[in-house]
Protein backbone atom coordinates (compact mmCIF):
# COMPACT_ATOMS: atom_id res chain seq x y z
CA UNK A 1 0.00 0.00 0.00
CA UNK A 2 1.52 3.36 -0.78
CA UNK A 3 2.32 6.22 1.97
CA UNK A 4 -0.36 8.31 0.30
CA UNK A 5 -2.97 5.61 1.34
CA UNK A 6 -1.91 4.84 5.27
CA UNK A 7 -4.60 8.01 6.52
CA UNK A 8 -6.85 6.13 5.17
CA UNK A 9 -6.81 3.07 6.46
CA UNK A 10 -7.28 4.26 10.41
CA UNK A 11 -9.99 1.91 11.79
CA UNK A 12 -13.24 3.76 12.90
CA UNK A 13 -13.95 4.10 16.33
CA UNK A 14 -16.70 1.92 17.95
CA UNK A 15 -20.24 3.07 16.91
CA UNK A 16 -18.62 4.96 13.59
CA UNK A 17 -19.13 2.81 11.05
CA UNK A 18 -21.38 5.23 9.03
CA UNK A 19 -17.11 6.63 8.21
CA UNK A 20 -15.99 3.40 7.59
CA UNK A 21 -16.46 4.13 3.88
CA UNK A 22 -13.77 7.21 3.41
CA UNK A 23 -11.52 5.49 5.81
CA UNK A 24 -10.90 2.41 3.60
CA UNK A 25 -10.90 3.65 -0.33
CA UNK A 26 -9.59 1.66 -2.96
CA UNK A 27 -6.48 2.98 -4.53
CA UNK A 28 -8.70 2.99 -7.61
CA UNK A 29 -10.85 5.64 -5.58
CA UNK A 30 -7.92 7.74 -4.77
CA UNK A 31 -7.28 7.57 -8.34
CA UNK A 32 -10.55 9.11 -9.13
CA UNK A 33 -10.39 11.48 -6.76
CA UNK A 34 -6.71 12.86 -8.57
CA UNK A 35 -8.21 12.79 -11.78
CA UNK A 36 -11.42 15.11 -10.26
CA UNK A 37 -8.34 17.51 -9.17
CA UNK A 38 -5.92 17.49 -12.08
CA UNK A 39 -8.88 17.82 -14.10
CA UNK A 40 -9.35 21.30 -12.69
CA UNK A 41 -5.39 22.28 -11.54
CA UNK A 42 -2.76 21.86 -13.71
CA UNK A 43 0.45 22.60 -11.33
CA UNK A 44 1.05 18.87 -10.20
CA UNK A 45 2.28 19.83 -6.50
CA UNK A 46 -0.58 21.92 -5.75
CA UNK A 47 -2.71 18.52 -6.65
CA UNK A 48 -0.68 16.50 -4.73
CA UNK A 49 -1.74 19.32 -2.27
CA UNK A 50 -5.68 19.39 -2.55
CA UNK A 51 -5.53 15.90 -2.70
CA UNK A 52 -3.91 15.34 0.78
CA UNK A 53 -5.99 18.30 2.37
CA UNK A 54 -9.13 17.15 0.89
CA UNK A 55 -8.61 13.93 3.03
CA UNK A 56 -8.02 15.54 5.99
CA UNK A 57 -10.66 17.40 5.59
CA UNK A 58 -12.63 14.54 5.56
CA UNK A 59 -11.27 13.02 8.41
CA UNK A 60 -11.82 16.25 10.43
CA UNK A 61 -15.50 16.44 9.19
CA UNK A 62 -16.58 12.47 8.58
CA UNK A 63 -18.80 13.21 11.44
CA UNK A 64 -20.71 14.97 8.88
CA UNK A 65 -20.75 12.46 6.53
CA UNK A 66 -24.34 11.05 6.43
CA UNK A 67 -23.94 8.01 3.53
CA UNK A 68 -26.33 10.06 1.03
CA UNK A 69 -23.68 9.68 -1.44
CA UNK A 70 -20.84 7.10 -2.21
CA UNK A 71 -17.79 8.52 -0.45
CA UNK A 72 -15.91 9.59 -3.20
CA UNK A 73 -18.81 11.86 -4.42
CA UNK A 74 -18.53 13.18 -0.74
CA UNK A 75 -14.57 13.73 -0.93
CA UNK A 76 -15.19 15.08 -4.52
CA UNK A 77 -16.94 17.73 -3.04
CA UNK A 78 -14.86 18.07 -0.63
CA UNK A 79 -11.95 18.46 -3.29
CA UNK A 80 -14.08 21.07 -5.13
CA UNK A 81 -14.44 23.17 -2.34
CA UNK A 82 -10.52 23.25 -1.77
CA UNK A 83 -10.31 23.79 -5.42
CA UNK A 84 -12.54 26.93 -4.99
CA UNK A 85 -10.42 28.13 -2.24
CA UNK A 86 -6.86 27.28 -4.11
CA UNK A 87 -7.89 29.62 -7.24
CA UNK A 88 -9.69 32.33 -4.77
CA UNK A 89 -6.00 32.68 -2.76
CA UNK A 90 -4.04 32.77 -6.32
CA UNK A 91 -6.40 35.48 -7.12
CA UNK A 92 -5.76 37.73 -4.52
CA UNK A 93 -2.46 38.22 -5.01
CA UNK A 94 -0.68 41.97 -5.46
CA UNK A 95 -1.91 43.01 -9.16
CA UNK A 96 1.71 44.35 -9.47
CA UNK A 97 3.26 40.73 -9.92
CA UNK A 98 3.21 40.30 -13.98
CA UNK A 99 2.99 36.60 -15.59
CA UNK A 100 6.84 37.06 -16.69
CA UNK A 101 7.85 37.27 -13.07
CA UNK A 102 5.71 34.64 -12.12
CA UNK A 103 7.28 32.24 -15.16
CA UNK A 104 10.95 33.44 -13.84
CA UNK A 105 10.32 32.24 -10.29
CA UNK A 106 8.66 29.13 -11.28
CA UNK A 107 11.20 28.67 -14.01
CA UNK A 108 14.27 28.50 -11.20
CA UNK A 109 12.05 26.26 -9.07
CA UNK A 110 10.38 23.60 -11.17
CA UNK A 111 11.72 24.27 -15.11
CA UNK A 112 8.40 23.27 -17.22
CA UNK A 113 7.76 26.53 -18.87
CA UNK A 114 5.94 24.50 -21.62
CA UNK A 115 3.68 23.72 -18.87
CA UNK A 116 3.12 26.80 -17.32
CA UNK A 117 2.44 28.44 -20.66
CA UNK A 118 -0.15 25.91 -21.31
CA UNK A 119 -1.79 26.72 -18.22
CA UNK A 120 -1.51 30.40 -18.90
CA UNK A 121 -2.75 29.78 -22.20
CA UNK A 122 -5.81 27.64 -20.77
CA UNK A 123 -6.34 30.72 -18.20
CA UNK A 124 -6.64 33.14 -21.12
CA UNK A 125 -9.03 31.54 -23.04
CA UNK A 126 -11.13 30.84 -19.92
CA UNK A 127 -11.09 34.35 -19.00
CA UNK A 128 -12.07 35.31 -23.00
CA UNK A 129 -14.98 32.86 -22.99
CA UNK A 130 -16.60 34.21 -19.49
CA UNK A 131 -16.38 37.88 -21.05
CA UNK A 132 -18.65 36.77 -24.05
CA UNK A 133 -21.12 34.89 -21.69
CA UNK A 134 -24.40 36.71 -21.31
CA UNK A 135 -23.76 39.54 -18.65
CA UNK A 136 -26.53 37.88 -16.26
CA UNK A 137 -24.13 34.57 -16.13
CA UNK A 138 -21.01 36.50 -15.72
CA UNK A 139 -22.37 38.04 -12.96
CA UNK A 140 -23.58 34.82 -11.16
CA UNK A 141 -19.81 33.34 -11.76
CA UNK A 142 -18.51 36.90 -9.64
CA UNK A 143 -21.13 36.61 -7.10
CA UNK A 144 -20.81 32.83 -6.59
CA UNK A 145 -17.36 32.58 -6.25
CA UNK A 146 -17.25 35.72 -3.88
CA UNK A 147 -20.06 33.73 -1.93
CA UNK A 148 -17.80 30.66 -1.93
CA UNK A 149 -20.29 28.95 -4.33
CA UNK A 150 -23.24 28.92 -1.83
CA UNK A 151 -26.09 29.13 -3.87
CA UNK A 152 -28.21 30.44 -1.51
CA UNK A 153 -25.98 33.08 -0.40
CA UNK A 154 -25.24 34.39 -4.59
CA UNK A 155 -29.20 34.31 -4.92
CA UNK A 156 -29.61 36.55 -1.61
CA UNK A 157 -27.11 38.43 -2.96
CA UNK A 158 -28.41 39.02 -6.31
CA UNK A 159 -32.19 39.19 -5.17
CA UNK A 160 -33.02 36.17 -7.35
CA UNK A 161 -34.66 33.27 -6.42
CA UNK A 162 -32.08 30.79 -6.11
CA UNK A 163 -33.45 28.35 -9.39
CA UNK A 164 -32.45 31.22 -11.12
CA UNK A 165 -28.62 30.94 -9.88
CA UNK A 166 -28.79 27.09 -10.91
CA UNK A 167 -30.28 27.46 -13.75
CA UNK A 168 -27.60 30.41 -14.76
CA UNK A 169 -24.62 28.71 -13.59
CA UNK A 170 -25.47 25.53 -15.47
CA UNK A 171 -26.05 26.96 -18.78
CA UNK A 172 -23.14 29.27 -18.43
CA UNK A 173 -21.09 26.33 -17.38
CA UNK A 174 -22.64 24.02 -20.56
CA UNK A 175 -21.50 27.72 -22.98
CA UNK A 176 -18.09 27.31 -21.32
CA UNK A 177 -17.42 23.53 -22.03
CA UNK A 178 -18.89 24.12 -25.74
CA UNK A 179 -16.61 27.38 -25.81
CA UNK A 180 -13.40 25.12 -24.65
CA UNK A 181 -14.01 22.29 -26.25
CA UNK A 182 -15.86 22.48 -29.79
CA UNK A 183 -15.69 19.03 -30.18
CA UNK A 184 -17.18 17.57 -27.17
């Protein structure tokens, strides 16, 4: 069994067997559960990252885990959320810092600049396709992801009923995917 794997396999605690499911994941799973995040990050360490915070968020919260969903829909979201909050931190840094002194510092520490101008590339085009979405959608994208992508909390915001934030999101996220990827 790899290192990656040994948090996992903690036996639950008498009367917690309602856990027992994220505590004992295939490797298969935590396969899955990669893919979900290097679907969505490109920078290999910082998946290696969610990927080992997103379990220990889990372990820290599988009280809350009710066995609605299989457990790696559960740690999925889980991922997402720490996805949400990865891309929210890069955001806020200082304006001043430009992509070219970004690619320098990365450049001394890792050396893939063909990968970091893919993902720069990929960031461009994601930001191009949002600014031709209708301005109603764009503006559910800034409000949810300033509400931490609590529905509830974008449609209070907005003073729409929150089907209306769904329904927004979704087709703005179905405009995206056709946007990236013609031939899907």
């Amino acid at each position: 069994m790899s290192p990656s794997l040994a948090i996992l396999d903690i036996e639950p605690s008498a009367g917690r067997h309602s856990t027992q499911g994220i505590r004992q994941l295939s490797s298969d799973q935590v396969k899955m559960i990669r893919a979900f995040i290097q679907k969505r990050v490109m920078n290999p360490d910082d998946v290696d990252d969610i990927l080992q915070c997103t379990f220990l968020e889990a372990l820290r919260s599988e009280h809350k885990f009710q066995n609605a969903s299989k457990p790696q829909t559960w740690l999925c979201g889980i991922a997402l959320n720490l996805i949400r909050n990865h891309f929210r931190k890069l955001y806020r840094q200082p304006y001043q810092e430009s992509w070219e002194d970004h690619t320098h510092s990365e450049l001394d520490s890792h050396g893939d600049i063909g990968h970091q101008v893919d993902g720069h590339r990929q960031l461009v085009r994601v930001v191009k396709a949002i600014g031709t979405l209708p301005s109603n959608m764009q503006r559910v994208i800034e409000v949810s992801l300033q509400m931490d992508g609590n529905y509830q909390e974008t449609a209070t915001s907005l003073g729409v009923p929150i089907g209306t934030v769904r329904s927004r999101l979704s087709r703005a996220r179905e405009q995206l995917k056709r946007q990236m990827d013609p031939f899907a």
